[in-house]
PDB file of N, CA and C in Angstrom:
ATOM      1  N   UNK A   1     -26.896 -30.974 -24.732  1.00  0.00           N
ATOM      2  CA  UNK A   1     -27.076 -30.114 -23.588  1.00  0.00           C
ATOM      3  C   UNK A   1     -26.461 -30.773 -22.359  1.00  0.00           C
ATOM      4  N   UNK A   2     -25.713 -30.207 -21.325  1.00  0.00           N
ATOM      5  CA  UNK A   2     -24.767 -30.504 -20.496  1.00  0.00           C
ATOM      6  C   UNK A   2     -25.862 -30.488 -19.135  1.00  0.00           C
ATOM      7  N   UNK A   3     -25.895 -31.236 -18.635  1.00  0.00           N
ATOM      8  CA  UNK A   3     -27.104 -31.320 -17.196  1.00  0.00           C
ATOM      9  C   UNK A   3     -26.107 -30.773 -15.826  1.00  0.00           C
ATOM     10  N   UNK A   4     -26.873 -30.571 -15.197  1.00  0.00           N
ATOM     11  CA  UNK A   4     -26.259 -30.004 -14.106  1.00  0.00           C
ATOM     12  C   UNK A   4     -25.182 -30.421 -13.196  1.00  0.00           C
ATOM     13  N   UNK A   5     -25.285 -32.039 -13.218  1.00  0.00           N
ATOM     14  CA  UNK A   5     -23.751 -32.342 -12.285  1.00  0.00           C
ATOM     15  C   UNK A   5     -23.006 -31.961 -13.338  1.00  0.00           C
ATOM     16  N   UNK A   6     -22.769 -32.064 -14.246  1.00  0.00           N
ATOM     17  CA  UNK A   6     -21.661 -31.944 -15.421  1.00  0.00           C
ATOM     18  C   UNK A   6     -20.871 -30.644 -15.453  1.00  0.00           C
ATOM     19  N   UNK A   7     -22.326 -29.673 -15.051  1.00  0.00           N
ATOM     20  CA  UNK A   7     -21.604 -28.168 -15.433  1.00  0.00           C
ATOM     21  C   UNK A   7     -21.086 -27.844 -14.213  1.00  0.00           C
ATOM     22  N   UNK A   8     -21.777 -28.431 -13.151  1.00  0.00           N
ATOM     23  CA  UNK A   8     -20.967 -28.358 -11.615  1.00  0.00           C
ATOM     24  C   UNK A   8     -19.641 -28.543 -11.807  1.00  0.00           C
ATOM     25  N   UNK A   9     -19.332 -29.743 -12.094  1.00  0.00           N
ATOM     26  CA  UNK A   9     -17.989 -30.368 -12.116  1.00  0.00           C
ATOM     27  C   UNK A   9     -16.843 -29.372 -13.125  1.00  0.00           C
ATOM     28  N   UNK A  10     -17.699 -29.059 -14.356  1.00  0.00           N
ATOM     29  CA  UNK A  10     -16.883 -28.201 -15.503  1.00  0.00           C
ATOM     30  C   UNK A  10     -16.245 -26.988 -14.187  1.00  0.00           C
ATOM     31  N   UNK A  11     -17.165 -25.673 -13.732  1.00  0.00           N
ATOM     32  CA  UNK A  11     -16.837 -24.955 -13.399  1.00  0.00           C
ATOM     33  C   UNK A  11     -16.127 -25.378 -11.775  1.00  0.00           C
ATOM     34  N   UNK A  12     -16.202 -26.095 -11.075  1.00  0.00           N
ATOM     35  CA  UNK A  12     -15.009 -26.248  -9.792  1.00  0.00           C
ATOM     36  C   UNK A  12     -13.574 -26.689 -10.680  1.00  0.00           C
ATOM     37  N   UNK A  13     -13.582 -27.622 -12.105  1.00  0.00           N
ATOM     38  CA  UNK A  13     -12.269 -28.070 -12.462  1.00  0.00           C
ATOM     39  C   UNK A  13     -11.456 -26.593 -13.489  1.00  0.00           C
ATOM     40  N   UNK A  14     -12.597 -26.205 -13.629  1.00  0.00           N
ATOM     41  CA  UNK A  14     -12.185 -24.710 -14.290  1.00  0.00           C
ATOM     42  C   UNK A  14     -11.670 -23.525 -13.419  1.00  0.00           C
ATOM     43  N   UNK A  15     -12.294 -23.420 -11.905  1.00  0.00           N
ATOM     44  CA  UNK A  15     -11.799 -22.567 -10.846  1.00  0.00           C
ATOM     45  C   UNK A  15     -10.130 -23.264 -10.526  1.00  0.00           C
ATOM     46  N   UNK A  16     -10.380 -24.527 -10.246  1.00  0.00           N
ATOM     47  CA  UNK A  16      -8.893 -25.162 -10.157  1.00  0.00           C
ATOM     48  C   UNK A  16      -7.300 -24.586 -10.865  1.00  0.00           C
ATOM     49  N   UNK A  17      -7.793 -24.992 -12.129  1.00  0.00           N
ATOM     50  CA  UNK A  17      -7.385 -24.565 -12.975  1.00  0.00           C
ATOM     51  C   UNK A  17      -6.747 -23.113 -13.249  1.00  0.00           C
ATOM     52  N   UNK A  18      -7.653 -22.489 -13.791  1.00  0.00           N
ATOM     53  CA  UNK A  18      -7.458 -20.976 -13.307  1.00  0.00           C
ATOM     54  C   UNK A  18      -7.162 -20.138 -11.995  1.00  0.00           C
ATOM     55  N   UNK A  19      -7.526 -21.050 -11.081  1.00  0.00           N
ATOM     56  CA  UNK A  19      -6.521 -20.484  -9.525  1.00  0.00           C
ATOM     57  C   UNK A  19      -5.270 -20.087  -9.543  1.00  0.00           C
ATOM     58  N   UNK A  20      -4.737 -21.324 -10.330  1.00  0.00           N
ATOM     59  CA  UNK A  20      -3.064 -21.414 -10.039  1.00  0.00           C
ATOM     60  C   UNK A  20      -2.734 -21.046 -11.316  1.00  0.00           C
ATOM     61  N   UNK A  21      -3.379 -20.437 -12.549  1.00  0.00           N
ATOM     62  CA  UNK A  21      -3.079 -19.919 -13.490  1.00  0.00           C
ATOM     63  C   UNK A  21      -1.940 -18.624 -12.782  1.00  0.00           C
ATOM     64  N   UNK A  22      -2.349 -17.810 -12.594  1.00  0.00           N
ATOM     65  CA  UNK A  22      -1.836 -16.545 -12.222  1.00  0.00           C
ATOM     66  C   UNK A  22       0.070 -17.236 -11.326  1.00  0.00           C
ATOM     67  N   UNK A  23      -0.197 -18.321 -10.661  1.00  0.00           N
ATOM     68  CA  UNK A  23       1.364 -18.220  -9.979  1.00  0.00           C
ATOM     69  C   UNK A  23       2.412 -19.359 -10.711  1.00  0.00           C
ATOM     70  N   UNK A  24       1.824 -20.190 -11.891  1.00  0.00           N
ATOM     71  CA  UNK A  24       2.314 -20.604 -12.488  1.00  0.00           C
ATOM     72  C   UNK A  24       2.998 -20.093 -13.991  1.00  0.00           C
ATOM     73  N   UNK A  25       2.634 -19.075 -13.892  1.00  0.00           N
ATOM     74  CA  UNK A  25       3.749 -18.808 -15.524  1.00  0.00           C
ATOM     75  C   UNK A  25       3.827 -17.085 -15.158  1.00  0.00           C
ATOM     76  N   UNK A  26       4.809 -16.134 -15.619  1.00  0.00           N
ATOM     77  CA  UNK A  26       4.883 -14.769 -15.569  1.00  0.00           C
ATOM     78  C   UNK A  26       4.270 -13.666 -16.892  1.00  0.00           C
ATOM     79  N   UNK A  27       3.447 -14.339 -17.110  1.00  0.00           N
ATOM     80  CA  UNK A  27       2.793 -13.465 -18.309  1.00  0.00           C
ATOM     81  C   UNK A  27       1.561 -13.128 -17.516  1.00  0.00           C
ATOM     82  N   UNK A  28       0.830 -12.148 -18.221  1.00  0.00           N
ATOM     83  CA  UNK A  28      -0.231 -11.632 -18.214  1.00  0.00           C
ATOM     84  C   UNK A  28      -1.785 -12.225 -18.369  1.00  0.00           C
ATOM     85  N   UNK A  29      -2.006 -12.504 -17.184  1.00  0.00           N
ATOM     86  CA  UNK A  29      -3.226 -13.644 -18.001  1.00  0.00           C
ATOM     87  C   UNK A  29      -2.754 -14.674 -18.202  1.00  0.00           C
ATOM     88  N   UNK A  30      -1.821 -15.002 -18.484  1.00  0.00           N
ATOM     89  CA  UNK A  30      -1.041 -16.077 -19.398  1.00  0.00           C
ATOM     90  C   UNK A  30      -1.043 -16.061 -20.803  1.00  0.00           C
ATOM     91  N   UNK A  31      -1.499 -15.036 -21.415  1.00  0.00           N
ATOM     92  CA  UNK A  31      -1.403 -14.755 -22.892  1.00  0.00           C
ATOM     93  C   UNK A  31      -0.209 -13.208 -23.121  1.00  0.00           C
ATOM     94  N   UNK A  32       0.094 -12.457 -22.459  1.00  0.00           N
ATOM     95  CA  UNK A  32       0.674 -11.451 -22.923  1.00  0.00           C
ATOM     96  C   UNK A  32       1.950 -11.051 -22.225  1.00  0.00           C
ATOM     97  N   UNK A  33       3.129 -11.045 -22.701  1.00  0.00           N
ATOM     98  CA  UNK A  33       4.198 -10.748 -21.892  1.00  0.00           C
ATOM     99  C   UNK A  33       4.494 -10.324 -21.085  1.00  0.00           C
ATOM    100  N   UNK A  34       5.108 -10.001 -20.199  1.00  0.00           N
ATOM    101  CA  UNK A  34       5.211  -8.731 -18.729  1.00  0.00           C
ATOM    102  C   UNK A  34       5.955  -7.704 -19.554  1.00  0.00           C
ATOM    103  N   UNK A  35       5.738  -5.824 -19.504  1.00  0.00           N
ATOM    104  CA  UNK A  35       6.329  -5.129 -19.741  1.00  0.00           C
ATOM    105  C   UNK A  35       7.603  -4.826 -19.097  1.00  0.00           C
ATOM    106  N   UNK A  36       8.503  -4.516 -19.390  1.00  0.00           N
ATOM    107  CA  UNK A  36       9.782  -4.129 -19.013  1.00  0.00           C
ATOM    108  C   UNK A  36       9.499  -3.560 -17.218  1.00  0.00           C
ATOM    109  N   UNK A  37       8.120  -2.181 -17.524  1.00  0.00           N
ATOM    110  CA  UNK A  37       8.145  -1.305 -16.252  1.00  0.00           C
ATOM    111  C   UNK A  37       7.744  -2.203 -15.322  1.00  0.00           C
ATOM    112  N   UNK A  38       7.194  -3.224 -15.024  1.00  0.00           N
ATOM    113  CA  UNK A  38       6.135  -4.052 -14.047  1.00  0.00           C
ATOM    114  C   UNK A  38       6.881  -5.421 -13.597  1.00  0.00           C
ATOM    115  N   UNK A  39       8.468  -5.441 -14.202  1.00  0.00           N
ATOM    116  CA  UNK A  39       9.476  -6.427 -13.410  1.00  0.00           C
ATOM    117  C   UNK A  39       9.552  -5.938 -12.154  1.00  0.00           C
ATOM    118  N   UNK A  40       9.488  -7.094 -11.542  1.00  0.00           N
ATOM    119  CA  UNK A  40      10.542  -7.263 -10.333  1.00  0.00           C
ATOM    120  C   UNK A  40      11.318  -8.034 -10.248  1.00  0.00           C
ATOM    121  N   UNK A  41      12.554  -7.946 -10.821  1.00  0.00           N
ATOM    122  CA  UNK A  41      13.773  -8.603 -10.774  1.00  0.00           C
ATOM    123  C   UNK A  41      14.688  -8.589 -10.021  1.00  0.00           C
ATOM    124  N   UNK A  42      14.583  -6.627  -9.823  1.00  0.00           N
ATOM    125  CA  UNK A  42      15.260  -6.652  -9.080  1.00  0.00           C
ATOM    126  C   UNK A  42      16.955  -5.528  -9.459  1.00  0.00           C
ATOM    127  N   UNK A  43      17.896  -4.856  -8.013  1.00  0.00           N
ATOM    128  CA  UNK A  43      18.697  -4.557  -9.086  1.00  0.00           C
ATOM    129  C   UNK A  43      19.856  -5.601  -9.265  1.00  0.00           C
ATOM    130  N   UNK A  44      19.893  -6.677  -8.946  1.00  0.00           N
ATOM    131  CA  UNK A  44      20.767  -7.641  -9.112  1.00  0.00           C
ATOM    132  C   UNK A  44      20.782  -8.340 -10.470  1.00  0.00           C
ATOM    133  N   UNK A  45      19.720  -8.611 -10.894  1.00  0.00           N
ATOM    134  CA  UNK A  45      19.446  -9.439 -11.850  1.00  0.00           C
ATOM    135  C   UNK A  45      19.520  -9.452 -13.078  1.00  0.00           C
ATOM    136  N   UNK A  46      20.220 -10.651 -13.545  1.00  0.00           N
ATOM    137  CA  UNK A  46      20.931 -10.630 -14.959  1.00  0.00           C
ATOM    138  C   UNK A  46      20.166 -10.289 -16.096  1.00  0.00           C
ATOM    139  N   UNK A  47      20.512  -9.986 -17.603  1.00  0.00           N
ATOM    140  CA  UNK A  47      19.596  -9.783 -18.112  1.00  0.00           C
ATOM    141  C   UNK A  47      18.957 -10.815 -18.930  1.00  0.00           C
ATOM    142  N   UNK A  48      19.855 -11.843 -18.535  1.00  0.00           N
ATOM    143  CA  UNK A  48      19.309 -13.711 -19.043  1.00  0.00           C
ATOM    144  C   UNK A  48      18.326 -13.963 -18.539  1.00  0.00           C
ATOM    145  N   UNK A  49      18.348 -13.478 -17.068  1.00  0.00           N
ATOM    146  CA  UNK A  49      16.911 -13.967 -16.409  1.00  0.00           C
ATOM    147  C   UNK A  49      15.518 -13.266 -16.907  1.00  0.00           C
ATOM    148  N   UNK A  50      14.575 -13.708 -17.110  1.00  0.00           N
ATOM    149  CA  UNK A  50      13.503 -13.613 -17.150  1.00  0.00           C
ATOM    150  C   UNK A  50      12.533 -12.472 -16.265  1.00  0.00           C
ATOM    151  N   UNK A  51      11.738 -11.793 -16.720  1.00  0.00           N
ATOM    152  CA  UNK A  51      11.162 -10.552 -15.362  1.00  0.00           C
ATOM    153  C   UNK A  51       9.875 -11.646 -14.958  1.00  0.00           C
ATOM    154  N   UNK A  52      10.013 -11.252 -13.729  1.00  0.00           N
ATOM    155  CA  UNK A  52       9.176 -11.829 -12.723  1.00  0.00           C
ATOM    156  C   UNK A  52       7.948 -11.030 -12.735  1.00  0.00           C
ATOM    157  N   UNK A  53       7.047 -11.747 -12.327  1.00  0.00           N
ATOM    158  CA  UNK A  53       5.353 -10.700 -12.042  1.00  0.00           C
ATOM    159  C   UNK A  53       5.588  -9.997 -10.859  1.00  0.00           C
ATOM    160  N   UNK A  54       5.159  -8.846 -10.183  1.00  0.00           N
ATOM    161  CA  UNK A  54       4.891  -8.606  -9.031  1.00  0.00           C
ATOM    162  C   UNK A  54       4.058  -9.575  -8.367  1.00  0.00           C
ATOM    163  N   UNK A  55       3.840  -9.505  -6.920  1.00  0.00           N
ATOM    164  CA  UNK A  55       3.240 -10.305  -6.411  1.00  0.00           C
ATOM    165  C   UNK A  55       1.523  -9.351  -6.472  1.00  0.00           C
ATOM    166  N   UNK A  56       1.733  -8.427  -6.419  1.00  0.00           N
ATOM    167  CA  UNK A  56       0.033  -7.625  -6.389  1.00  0.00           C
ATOM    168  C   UNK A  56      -0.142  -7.800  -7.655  1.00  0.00           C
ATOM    169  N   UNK A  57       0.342  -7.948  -8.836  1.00  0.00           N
ATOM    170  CA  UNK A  57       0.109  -8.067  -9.979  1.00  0.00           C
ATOM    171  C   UNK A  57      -1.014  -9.598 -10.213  1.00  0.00           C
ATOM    172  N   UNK A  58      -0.211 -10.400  -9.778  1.00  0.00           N
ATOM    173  CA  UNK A  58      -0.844 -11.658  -9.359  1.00  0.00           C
ATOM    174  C   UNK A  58      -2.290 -12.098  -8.452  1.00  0.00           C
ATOM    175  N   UNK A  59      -2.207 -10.929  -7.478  1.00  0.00           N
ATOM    176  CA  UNK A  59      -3.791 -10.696  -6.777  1.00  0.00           C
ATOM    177  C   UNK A  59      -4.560 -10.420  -7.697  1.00  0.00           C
ATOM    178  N   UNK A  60      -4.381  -9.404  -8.563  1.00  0.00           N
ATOM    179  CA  UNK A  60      -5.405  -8.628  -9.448  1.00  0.00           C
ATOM    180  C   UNK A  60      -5.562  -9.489 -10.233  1.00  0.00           C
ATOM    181  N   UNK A  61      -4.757 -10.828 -10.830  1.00  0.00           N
ATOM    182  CA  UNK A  61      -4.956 -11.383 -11.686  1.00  0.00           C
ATOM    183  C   UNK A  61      -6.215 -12.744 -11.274  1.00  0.00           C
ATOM    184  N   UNK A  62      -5.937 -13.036  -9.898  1.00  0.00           N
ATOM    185  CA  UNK A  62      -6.492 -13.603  -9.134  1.00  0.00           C
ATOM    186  C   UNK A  62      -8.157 -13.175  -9.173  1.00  0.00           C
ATOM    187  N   UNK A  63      -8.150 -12.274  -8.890  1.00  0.00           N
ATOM    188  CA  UNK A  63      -9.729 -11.580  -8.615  1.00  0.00           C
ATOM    189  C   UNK A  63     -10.434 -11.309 -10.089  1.00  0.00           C
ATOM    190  N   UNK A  64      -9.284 -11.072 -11.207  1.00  0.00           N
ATOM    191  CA  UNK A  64      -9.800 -11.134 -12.567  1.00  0.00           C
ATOM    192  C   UNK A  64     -10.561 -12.614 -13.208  1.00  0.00           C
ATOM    193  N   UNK A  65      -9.500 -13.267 -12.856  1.00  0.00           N
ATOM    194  CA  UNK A  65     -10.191 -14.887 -13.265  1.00  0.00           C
ATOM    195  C   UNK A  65     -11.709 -15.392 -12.291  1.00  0.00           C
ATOM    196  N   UNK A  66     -11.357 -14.965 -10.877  1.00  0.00           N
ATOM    197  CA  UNK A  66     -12.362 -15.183 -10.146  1.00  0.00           C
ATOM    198  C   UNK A  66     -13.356 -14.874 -10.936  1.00  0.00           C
ATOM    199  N   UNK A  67     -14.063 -13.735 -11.353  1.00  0.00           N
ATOM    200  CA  UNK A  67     -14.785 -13.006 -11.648  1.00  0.00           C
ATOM    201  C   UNK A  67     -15.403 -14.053 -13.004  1.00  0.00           C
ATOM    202  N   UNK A  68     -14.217 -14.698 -14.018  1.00  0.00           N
ATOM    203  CA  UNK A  68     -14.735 -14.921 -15.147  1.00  0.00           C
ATOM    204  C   UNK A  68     -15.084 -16.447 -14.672  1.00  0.00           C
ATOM    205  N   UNK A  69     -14.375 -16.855 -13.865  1.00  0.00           N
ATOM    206  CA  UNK A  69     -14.710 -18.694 -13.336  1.00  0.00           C
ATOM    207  C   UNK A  69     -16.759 -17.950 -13.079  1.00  0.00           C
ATOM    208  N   UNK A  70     -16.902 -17.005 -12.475  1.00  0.00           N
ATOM    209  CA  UNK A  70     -17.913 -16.625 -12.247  1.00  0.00           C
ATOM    210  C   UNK A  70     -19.242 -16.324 -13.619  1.00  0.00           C
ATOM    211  N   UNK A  71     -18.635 -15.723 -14.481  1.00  0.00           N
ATOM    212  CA  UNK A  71     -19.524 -15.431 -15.585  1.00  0.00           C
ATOM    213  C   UNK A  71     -19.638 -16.607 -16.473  1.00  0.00           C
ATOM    214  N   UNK A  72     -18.797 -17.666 -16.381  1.00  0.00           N
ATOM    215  CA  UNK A  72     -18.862 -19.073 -17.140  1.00  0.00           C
ATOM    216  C   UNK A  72     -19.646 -19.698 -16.247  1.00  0.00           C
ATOM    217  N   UNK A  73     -20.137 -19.906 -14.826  1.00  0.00           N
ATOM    218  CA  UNK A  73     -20.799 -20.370 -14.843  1.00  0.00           C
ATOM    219  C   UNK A  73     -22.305 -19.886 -14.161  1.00  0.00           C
ATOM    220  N   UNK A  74     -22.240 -18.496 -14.565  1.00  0.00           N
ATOM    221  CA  UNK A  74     -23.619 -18.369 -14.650  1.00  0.00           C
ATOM    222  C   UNK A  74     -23.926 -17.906 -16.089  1.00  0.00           C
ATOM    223  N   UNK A  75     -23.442 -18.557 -17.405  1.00  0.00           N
ATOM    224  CA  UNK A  75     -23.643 -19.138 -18.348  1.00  0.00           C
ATOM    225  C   UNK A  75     -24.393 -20.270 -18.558  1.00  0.00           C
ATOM    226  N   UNK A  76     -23.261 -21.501 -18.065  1.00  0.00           N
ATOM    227  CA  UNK A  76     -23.929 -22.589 -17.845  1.00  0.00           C
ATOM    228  C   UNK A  76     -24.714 -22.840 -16.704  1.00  0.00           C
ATOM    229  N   UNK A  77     -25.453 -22.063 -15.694  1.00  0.00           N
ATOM    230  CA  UNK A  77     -26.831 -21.943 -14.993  1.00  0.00           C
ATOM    231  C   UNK A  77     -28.049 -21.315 -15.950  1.00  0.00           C
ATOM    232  N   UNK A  78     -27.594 -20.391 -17.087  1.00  0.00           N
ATOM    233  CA  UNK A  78     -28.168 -19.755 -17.641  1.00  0.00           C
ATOM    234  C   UNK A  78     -28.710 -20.932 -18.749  1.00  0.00           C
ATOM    235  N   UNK A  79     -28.028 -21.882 -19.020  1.00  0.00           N
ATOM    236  CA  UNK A  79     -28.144 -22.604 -19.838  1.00  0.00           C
ATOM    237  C   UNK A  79     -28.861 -23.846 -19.848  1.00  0.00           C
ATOM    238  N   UNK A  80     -28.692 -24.102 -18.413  1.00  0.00           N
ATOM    239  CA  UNK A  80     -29.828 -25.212 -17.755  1.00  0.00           C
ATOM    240  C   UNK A  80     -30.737 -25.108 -17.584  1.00  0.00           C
ATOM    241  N   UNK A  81     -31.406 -23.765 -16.843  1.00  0.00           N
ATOM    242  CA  UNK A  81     -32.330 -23.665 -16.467  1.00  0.00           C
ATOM    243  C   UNK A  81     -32.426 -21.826 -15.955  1.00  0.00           C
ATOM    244  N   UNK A  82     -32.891 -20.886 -14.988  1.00  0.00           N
ATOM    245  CA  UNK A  82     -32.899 -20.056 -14.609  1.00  0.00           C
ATOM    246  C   UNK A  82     -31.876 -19.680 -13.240  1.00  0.00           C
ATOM    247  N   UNK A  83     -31.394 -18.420 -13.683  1.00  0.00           N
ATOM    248  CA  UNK A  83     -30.136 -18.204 -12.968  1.00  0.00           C
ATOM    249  C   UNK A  83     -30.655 -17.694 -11.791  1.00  0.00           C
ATOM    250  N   UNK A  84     -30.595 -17.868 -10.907  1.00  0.00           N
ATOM    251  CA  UNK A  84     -30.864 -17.634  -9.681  1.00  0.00           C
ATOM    252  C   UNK A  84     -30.203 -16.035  -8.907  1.00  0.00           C
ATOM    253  N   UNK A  85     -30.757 -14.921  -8.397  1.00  0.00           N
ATOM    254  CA  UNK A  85     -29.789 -14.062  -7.933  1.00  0.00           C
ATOM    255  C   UNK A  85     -28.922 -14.392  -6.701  1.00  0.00           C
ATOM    256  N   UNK A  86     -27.698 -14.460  -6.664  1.00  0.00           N
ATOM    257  CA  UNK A  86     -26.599 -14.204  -5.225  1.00  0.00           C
ATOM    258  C   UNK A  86     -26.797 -13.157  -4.754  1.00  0.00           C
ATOM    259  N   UNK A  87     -26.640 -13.195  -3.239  1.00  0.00           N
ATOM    260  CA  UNK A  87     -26.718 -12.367  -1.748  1.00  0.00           C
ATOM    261  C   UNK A  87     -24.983 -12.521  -2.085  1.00  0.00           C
ATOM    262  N   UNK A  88     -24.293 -11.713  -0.933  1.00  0.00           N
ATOM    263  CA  UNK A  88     -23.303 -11.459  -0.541  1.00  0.00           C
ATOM    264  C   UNK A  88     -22.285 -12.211   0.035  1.00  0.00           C
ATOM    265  N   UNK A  89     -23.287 -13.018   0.692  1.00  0.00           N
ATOM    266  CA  UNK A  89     -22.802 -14.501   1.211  1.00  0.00           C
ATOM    267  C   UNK A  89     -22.564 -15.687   0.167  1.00  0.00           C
ATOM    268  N   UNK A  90     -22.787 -16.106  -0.887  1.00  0.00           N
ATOM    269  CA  UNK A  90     -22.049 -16.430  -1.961  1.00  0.00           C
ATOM    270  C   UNK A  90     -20.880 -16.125  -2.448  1.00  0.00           C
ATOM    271  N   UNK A  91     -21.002 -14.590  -2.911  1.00  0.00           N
ATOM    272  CA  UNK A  91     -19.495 -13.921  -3.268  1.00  0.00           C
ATOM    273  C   UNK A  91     -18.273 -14.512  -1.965  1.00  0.00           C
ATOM    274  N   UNK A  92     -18.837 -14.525  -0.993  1.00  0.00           N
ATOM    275  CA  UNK A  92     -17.877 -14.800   0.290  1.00  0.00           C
ATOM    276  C   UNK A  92     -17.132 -15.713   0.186  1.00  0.00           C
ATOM    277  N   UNK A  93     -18.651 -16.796  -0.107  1.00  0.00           N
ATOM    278  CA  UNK A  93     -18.071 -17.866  -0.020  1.00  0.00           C
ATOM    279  C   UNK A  93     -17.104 -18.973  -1.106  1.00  0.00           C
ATOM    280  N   UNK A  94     -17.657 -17.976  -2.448  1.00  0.00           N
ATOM    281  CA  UNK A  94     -16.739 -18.768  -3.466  1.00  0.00           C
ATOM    282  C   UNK A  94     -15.906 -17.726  -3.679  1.00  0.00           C
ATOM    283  N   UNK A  95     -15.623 -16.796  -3.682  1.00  0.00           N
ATOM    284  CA  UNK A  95     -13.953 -16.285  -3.040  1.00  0.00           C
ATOM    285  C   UNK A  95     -13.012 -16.938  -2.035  1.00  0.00           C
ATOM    286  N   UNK A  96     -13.380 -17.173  -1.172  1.00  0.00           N
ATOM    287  CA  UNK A  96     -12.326 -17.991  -0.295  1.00  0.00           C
ATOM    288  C   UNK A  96     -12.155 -19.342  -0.774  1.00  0.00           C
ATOM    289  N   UNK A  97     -13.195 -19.992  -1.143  1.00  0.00           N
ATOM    290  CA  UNK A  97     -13.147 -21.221  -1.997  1.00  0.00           C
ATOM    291  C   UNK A  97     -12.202 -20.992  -3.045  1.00  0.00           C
ATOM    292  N   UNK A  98     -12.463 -19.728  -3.896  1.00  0.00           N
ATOM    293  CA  UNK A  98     -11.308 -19.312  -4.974  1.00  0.00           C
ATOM    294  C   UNK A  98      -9.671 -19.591  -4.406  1.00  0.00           C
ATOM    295  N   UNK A  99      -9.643 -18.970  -3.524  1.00  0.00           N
ATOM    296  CA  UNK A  99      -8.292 -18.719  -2.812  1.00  0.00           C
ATOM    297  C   UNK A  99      -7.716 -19.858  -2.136  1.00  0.00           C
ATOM    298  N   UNK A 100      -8.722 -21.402  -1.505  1.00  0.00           N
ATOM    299  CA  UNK A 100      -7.793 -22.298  -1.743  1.00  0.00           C
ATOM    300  C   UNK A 100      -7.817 -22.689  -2.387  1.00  0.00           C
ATOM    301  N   UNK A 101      -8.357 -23.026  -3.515  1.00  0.00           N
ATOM    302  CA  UNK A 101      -7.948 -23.603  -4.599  1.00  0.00           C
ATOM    303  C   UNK A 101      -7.012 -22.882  -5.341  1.00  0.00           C
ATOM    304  N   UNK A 102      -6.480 -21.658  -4.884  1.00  0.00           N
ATOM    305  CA  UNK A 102      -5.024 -20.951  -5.554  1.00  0.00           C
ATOM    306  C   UNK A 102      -3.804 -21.468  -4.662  1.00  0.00           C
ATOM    307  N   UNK A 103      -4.104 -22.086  -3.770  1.00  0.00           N
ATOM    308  CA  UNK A 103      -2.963 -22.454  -2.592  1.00  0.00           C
ATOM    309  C   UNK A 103      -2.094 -23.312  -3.390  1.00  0.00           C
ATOM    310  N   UNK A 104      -2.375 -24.394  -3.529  1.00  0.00           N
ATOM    311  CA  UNK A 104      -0.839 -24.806  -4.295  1.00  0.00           C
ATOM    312  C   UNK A 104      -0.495 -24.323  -5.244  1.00  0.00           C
ATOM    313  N   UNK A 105      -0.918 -23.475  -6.118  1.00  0.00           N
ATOM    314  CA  UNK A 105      -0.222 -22.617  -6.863  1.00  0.00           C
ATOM    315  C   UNK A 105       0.905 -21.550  -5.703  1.00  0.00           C
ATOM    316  N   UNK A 106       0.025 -21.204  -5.357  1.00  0.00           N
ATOM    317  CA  UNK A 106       1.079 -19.904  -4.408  1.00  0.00           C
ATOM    318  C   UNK A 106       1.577 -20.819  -3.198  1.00  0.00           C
ATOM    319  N   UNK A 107       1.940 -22.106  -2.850  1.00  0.00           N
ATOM    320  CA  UNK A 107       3.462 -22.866  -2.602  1.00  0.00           C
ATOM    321  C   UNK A 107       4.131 -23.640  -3.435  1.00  0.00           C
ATOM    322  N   UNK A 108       3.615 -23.450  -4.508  1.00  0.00           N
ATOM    323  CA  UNK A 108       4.910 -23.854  -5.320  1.00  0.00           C
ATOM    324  C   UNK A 108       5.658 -22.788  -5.516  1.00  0.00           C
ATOM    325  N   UNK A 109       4.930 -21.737  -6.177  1.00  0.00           N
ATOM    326  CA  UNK A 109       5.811 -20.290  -6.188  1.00  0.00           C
ATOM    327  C   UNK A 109       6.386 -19.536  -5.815  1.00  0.00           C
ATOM    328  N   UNK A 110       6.064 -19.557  -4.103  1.00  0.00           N
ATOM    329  CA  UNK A 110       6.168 -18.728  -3.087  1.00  0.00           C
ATOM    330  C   UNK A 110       7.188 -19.494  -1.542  1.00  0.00           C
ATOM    331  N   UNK A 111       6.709 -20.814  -1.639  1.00  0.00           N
ATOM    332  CA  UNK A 111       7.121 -21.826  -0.421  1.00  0.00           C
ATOM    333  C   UNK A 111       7.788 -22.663  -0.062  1.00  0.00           C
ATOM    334  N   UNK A 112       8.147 -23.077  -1.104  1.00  0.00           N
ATOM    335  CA  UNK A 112       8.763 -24.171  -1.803  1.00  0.00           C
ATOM    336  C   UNK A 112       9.944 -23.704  -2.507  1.00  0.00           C
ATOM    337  N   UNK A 113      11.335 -24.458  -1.624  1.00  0.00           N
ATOM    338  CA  UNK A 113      12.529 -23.944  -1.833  1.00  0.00           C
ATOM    339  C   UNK A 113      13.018 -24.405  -3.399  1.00  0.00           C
ATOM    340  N   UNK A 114      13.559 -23.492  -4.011  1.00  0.00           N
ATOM    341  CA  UNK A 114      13.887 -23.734  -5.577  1.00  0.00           C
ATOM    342  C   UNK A 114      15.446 -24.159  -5.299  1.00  0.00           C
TER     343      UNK A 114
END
């Protein structure tokens, strides 16, 4: 059984993680290809190159993981001991927490001259 600093630590290195999931690779989730319709390549672009994610594609993907960094660890709260209910002011606050910890993902991708 995993005690509580442990599962602390699991789920902030797991939000990490999964932050910058979404601006580091162009798949879906990171398990499923991008469809042809949902490139933005562009009309320039060769057909060697690779299709790019949209960038809103990437929000949604953002708020998707949020959600599950969320249900893993009120798993492991569930698992320690009794899960406590969140107010609104939680969601707040580990959303924006979500979002920097997506920041160096979205400047490497976005900021950072290639």
């Amino acid at each position: 059984m995993m005690e509580a600093g442990g599962a602390a630590w699991l789920v902030i290195l797991l939000a990490l993680v999964l932050a910058n999931l979404p601006f580091f690779n162009d798949r879906i989730l990171a398990l499923f290809p991008l469809p042809v319709v949902l490139t933005a390549s562009g009309a320039g672009a060769s057909p060697e190159t690779p299709p790019r994610k949209p960038f809103l594609l990437r929000l949604l993907e953002l708020v998707l993981l949020y959600f599950a960094v969320g249900a893993v660890g009120m798993l492991l709260e569930g698992r320690i001991g009794t899960v406590f209910p969140q107010t609104w002011e939680f969601y707040a606050i580990t959303g924006c927490m979500f979002l920097v910890f997506a920041f160096p993902g979205f400047v490497v991708r976005y900021l950072r001259k290639h």
